[in-house]
PDB file of N, CA and C in Angstrom:
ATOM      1  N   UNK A   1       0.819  -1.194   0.000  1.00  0.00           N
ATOM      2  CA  UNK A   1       0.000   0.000   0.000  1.00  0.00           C
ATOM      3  C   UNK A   1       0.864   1.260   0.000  1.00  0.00           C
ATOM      4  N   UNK A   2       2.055   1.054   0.760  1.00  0.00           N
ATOM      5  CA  UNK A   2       3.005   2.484   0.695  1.00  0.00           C
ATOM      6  C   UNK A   2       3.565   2.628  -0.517  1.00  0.00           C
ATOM      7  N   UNK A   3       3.697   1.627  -1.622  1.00  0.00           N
ATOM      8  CA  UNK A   3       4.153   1.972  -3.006  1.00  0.00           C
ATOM      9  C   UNK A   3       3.441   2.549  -3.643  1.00  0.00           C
ATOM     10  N   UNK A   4       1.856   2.099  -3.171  1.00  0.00           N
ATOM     11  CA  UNK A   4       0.859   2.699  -4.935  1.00  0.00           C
ATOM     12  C   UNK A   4       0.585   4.095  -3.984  1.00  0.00           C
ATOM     13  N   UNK A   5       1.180   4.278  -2.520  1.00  0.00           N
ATOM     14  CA  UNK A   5       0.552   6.052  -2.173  1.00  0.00           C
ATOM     15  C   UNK A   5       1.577   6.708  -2.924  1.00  0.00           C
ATOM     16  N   UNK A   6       3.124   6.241  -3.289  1.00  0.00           N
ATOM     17  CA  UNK A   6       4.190   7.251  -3.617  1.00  0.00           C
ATOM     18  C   UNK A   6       3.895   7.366  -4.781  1.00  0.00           C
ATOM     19  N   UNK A   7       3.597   6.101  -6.063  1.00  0.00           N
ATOM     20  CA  UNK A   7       3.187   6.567  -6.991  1.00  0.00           C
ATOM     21  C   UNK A   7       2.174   7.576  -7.448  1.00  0.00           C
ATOM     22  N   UNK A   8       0.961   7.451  -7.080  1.00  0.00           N
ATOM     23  CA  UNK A   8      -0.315   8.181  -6.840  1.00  0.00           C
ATOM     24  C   UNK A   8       0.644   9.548  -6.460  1.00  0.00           C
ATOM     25  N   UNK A   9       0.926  10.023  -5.567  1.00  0.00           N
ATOM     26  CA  UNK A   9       1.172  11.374  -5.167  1.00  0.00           C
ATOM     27  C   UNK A   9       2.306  11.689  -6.578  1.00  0.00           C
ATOM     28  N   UNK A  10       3.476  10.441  -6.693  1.00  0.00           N
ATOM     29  CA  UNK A  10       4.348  11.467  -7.916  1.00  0.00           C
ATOM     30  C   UNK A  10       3.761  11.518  -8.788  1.00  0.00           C
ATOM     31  N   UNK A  11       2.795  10.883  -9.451  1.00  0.00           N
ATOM     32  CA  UNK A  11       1.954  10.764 -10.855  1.00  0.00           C
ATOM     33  C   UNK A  11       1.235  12.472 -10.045  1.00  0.00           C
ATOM     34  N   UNK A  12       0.331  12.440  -9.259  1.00  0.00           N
ATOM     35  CA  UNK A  12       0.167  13.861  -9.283  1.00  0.00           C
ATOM     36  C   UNK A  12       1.403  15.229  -9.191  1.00  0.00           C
ATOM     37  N   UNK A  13       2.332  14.914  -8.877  1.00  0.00           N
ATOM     38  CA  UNK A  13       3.404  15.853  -8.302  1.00  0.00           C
ATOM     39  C   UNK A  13       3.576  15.898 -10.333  1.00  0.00           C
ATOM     40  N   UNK A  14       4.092  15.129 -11.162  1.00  0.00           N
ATOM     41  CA  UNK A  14       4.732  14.887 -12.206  1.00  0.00           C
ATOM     42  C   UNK A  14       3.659  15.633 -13.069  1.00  0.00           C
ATOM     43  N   UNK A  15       2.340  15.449 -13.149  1.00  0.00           N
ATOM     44  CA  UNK A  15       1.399  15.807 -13.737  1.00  0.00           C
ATOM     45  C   UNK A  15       1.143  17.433 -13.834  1.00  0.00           C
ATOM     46  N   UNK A  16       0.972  18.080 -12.268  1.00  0.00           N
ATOM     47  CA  UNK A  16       0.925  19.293 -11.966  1.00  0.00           C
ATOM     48  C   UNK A  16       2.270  20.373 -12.778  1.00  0.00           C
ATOM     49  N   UNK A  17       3.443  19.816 -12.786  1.00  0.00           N
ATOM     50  CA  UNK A  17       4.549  20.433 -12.560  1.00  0.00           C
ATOM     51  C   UNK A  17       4.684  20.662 -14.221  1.00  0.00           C
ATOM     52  N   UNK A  18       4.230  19.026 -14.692  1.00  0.00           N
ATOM     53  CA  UNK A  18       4.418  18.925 -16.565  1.00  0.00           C
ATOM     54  C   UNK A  18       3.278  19.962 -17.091  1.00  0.00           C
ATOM     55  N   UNK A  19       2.102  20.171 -16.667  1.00  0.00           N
ATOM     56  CA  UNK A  19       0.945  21.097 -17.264  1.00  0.00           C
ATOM     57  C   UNK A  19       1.381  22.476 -17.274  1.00  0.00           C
ATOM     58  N   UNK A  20       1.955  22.679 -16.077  1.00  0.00           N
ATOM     59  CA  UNK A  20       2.782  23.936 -16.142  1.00  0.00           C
ATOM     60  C   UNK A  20       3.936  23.971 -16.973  1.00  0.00           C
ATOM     61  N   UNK A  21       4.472  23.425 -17.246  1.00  0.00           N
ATOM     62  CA  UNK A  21       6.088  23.449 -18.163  1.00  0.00           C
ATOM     63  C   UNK A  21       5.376  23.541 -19.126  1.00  0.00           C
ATOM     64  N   UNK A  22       4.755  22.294 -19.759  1.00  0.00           N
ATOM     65  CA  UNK A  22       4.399  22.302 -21.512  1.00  0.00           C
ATOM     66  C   UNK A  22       3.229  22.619 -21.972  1.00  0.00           C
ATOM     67  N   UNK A  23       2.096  23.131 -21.435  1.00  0.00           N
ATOM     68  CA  UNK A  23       1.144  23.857 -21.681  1.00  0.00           C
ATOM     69  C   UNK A  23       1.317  25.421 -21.787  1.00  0.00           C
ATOM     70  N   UNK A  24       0.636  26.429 -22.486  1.00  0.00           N
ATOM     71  CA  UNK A  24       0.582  27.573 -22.601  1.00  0.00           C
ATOM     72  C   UNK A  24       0.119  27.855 -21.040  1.00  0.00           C
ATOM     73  N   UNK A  25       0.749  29.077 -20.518  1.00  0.00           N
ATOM     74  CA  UNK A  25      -0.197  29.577 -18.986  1.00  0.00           C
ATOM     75  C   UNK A  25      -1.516  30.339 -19.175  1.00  0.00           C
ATOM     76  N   UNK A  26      -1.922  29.978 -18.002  1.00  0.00           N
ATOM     77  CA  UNK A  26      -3.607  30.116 -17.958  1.00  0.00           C
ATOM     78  C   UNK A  26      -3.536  31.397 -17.432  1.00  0.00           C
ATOM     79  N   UNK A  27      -4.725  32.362 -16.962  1.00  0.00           N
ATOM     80  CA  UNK A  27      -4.800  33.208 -16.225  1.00  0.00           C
ATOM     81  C   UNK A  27      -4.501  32.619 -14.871  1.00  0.00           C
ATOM     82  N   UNK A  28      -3.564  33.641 -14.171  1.00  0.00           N
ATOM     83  CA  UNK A  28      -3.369  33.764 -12.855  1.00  0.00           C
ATOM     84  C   UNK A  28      -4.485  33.224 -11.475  1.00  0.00           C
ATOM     85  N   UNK A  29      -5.520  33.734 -11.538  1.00  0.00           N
ATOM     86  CA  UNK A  29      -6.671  33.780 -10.831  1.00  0.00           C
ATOM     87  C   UNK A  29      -7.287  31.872 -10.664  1.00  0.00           C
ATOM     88  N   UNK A  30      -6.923  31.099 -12.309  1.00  0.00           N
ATOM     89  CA  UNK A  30      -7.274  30.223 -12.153  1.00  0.00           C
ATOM     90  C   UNK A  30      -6.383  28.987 -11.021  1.00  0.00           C
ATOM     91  N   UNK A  31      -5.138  29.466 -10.642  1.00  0.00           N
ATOM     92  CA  UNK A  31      -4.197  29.279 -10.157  1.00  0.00           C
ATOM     93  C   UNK A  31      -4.352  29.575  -8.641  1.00  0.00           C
ATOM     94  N   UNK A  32      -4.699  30.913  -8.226  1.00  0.00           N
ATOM     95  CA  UNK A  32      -5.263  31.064  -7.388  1.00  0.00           C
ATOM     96  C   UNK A  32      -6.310  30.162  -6.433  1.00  0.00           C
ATOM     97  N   UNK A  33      -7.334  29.778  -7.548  1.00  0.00           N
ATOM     98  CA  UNK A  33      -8.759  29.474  -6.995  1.00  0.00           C
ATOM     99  C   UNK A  33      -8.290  27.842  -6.781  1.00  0.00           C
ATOM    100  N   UNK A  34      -7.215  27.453  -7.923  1.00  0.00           N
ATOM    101  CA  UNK A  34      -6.843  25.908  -7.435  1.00  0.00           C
ATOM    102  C   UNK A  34      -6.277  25.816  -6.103  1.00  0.00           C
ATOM    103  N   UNK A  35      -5.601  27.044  -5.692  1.00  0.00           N
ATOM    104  CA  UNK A  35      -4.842  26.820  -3.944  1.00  0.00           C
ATOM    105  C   UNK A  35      -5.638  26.823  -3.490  1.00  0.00           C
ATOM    106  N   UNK A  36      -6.975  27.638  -3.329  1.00  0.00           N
ATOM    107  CA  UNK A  36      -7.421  27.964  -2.598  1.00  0.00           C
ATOM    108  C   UNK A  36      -8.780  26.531  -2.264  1.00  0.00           C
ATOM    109  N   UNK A  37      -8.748  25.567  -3.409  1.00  0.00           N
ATOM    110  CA  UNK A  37      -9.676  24.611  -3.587  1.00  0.00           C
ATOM    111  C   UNK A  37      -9.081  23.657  -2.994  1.00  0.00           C
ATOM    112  N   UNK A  38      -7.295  23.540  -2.990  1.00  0.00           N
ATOM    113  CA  UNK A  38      -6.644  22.634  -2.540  1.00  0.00           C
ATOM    114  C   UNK A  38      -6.690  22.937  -0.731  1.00  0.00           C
ATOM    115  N   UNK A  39      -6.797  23.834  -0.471  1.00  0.00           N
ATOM    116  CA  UNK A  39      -6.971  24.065   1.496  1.00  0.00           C
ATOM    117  C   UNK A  39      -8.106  23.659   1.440  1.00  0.00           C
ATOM    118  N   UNK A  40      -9.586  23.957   0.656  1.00  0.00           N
ATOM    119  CA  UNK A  40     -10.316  23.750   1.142  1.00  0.00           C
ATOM    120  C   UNK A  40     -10.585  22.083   1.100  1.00  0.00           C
ATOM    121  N   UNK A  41      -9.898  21.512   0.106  1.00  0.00           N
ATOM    122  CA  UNK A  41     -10.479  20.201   0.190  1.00  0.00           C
ATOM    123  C   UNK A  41      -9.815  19.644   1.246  1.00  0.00           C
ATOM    124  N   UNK A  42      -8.405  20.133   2.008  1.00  0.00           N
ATOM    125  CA  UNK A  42      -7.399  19.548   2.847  1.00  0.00           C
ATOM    126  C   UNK A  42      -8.265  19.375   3.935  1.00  0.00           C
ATOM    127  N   UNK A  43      -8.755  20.749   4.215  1.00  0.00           N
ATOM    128  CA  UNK A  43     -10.187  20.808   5.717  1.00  0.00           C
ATOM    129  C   UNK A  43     -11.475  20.518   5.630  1.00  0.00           C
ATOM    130  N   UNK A  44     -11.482  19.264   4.691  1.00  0.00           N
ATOM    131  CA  UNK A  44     -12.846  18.530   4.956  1.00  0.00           C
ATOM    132  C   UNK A  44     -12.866  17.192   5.350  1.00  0.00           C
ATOM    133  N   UNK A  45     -14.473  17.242   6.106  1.00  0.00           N
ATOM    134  CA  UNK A  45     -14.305  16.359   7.114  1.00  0.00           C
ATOM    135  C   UNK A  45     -14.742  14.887   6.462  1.00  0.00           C
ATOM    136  N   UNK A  46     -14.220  14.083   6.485  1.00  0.00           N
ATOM    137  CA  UNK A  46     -14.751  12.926   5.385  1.00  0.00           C
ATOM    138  C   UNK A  46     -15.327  12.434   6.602  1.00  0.00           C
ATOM    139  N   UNK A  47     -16.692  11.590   5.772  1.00  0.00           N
ATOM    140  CA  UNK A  47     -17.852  11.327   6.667  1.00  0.00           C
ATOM    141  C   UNK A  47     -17.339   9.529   6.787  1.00  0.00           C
ATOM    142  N   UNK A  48     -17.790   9.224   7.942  1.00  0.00           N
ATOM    143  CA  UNK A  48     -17.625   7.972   8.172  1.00  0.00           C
ATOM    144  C   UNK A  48     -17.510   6.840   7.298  1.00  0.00           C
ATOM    145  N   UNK A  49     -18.787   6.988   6.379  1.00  0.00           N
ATOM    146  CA  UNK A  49     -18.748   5.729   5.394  1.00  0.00           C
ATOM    147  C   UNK A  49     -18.127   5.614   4.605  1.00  0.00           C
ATOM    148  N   UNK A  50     -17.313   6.627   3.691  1.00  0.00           N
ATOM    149  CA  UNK A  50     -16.224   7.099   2.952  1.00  0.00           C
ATOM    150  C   UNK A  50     -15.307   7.030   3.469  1.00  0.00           C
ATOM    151  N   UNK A  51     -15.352   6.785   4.503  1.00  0.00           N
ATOM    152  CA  UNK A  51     -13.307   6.934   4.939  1.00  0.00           C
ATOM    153  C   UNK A  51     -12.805   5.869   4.727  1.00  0.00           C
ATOM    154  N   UNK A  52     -11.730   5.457   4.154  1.00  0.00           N
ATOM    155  CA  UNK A  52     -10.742   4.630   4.300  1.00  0.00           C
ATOM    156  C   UNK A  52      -9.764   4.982   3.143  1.00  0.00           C
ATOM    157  N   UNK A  53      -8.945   3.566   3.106  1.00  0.00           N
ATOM    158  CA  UNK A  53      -7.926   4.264   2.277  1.00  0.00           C
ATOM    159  C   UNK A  53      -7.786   4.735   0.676  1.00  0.00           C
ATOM    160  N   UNK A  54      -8.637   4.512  -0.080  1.00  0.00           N
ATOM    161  CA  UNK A  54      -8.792   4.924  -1.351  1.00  0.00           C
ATOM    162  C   UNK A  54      -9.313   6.353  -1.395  1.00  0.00           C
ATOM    163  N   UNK A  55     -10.542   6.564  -0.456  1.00  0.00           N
ATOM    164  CA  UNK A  55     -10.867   7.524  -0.207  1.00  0.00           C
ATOM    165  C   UNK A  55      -9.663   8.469   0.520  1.00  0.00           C
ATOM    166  N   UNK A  56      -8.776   8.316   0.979  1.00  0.00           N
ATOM    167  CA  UNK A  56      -7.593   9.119   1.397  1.00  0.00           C
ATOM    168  C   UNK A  56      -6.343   9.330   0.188  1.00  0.00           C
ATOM    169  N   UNK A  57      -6.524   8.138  -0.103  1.00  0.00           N
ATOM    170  CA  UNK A  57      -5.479   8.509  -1.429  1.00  0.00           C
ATOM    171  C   UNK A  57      -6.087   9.238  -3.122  1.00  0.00           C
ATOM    172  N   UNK A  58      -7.173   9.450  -3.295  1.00  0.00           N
ATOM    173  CA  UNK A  58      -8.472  10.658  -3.947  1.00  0.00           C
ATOM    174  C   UNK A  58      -8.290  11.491  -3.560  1.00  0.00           C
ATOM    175  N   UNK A  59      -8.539  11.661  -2.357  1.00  0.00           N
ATOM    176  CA  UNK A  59      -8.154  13.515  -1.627  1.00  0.00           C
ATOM    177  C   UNK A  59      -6.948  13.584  -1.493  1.00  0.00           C
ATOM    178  N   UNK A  60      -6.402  12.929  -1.337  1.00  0.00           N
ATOM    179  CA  UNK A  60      -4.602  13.310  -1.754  1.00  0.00           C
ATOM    180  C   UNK A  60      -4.056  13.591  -2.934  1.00  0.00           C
ATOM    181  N   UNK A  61      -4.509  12.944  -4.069  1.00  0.00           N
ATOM    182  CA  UNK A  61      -3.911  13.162  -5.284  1.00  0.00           C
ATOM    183  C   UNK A  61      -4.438  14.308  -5.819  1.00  0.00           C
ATOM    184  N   UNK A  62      -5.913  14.803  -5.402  1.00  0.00           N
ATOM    185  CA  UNK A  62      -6.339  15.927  -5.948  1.00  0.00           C
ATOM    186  C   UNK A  62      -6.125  17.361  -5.407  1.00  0.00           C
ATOM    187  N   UNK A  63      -5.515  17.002  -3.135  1.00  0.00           N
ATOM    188  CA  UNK A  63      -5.264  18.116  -2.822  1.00  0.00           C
ATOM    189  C   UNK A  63      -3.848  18.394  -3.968  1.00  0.00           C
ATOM    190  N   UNK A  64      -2.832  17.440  -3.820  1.00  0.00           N
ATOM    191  CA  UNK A  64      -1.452  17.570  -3.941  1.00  0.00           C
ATOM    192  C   UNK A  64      -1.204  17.974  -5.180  1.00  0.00           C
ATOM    193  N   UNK A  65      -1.820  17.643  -6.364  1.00  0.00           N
ATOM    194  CA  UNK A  65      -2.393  18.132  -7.747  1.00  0.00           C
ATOM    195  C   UNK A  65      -2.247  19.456  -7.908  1.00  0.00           C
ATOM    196  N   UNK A  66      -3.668  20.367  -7.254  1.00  0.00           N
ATOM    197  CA  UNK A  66      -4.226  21.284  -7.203  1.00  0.00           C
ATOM    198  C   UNK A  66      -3.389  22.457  -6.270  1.00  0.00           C
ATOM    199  N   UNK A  67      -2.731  22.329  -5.460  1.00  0.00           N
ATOM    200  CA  UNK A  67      -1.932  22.653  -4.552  1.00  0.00           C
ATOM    201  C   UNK A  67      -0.418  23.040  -5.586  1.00  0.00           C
ATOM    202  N   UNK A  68      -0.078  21.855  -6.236  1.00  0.00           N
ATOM    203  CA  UNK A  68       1.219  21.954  -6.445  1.00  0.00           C
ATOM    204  C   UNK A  68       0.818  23.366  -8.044  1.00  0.00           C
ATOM    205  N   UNK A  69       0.069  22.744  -8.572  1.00  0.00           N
ATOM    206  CA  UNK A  69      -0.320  22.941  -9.822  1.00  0.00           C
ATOM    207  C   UNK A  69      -0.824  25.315  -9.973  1.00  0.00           C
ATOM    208  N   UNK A  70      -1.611  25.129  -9.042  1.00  0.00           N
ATOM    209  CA  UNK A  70      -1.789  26.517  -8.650  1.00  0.00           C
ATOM    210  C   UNK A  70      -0.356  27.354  -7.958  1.00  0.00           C
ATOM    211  N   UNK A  71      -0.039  26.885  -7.485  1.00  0.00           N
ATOM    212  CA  UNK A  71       1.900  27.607  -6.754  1.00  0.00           C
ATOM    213  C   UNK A  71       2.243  27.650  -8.091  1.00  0.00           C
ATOM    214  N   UNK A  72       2.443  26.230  -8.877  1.00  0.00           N
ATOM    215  CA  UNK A  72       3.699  26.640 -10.011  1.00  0.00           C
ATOM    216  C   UNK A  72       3.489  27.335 -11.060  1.00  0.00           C
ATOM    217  N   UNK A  73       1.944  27.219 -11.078  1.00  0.00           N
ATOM    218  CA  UNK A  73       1.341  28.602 -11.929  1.00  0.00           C
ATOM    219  C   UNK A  73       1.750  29.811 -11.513  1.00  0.00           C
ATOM    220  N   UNK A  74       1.579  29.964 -10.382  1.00  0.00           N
ATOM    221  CA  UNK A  74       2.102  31.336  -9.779  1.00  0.00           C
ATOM    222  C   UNK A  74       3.259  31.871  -9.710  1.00  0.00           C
ATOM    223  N   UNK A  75       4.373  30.703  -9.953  1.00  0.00           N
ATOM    224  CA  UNK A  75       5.653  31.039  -9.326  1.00  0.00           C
ATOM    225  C   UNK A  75       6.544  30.861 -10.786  1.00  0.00           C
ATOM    226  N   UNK A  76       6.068  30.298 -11.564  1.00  0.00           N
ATOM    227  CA  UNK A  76       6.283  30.422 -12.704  1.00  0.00           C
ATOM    228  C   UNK A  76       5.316  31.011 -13.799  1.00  0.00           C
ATOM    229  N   UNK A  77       4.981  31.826 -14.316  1.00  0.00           N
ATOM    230  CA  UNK A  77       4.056  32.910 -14.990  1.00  0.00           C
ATOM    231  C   UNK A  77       4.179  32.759 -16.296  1.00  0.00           C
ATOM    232  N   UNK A  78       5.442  33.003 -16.623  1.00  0.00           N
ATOM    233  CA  UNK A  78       5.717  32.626 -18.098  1.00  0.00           C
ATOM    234  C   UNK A  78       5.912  31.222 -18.499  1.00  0.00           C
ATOM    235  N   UNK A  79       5.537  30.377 -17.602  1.00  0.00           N
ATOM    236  CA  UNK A  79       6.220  28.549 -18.353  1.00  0.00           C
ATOM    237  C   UNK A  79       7.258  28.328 -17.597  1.00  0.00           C
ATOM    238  N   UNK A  80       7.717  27.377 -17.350  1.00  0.00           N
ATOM    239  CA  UNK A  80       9.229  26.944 -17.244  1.00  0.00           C
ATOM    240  C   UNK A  80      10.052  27.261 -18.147  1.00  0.00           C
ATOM    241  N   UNK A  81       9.570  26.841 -19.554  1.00  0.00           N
ATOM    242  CA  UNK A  81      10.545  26.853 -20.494  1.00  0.00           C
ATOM    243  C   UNK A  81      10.274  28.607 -21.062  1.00  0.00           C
ATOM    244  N   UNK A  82      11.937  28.841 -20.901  1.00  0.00           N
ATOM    245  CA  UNK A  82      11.899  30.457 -21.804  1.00  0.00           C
ATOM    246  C   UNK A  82      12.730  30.218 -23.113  1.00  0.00           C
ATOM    247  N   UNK A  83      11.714  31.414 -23.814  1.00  0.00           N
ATOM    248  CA  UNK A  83      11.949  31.095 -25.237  1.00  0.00           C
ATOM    249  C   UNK A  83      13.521  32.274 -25.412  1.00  0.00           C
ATOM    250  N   UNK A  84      14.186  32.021 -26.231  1.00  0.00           N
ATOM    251  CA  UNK A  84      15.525  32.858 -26.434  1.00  0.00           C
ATOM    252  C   UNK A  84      15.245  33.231 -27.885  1.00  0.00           C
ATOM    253  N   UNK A  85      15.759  34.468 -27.915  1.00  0.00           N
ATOM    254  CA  UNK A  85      16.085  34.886 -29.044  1.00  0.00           C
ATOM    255  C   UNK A  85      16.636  33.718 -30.500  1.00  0.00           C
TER     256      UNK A  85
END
């Protein structure tokens, strides 16, 4: 079970980081509203019948996603990749 959580989180970590590198950037704001979707999903309360571990590794891949994905939007503006003369 501790292998398919590391995969699951780098497949999201790898995913977030690649949309930002090789995609055109989005507006700012949409970047924003993903951090701000990623706290909110962090502080919810999963209801009893839903809890266990699939259901923990879902809200993980989508906080860690959304989280990573909105920062590197932010922190990178223009892309990763810069274009040169």
């Amino acid at each position: 079970m501790t292998t398919l959580a590391v995969l699951i989180y780098l497949v999201a970590v790898i995913l977030a980081v690649g949309l930002v590198a090789f995609l055109k950037p989005i507006a700012w704001y949409f970047h924003v509203l993903a951090v701000i979707l990623a706290i909110g999903l962090g502080n919810i309360r999963v209801p009893e019948e839903y809890s266990g571990p699939a259901t923990d590794l879902c809200i993980g891949f989508c906080f860690t996603f959304l989280l990573l994905w909105g920062l590197a939007g932010l922190v990178f503006r223009e892309g990763i990749r810069h274009k040169h003369a």
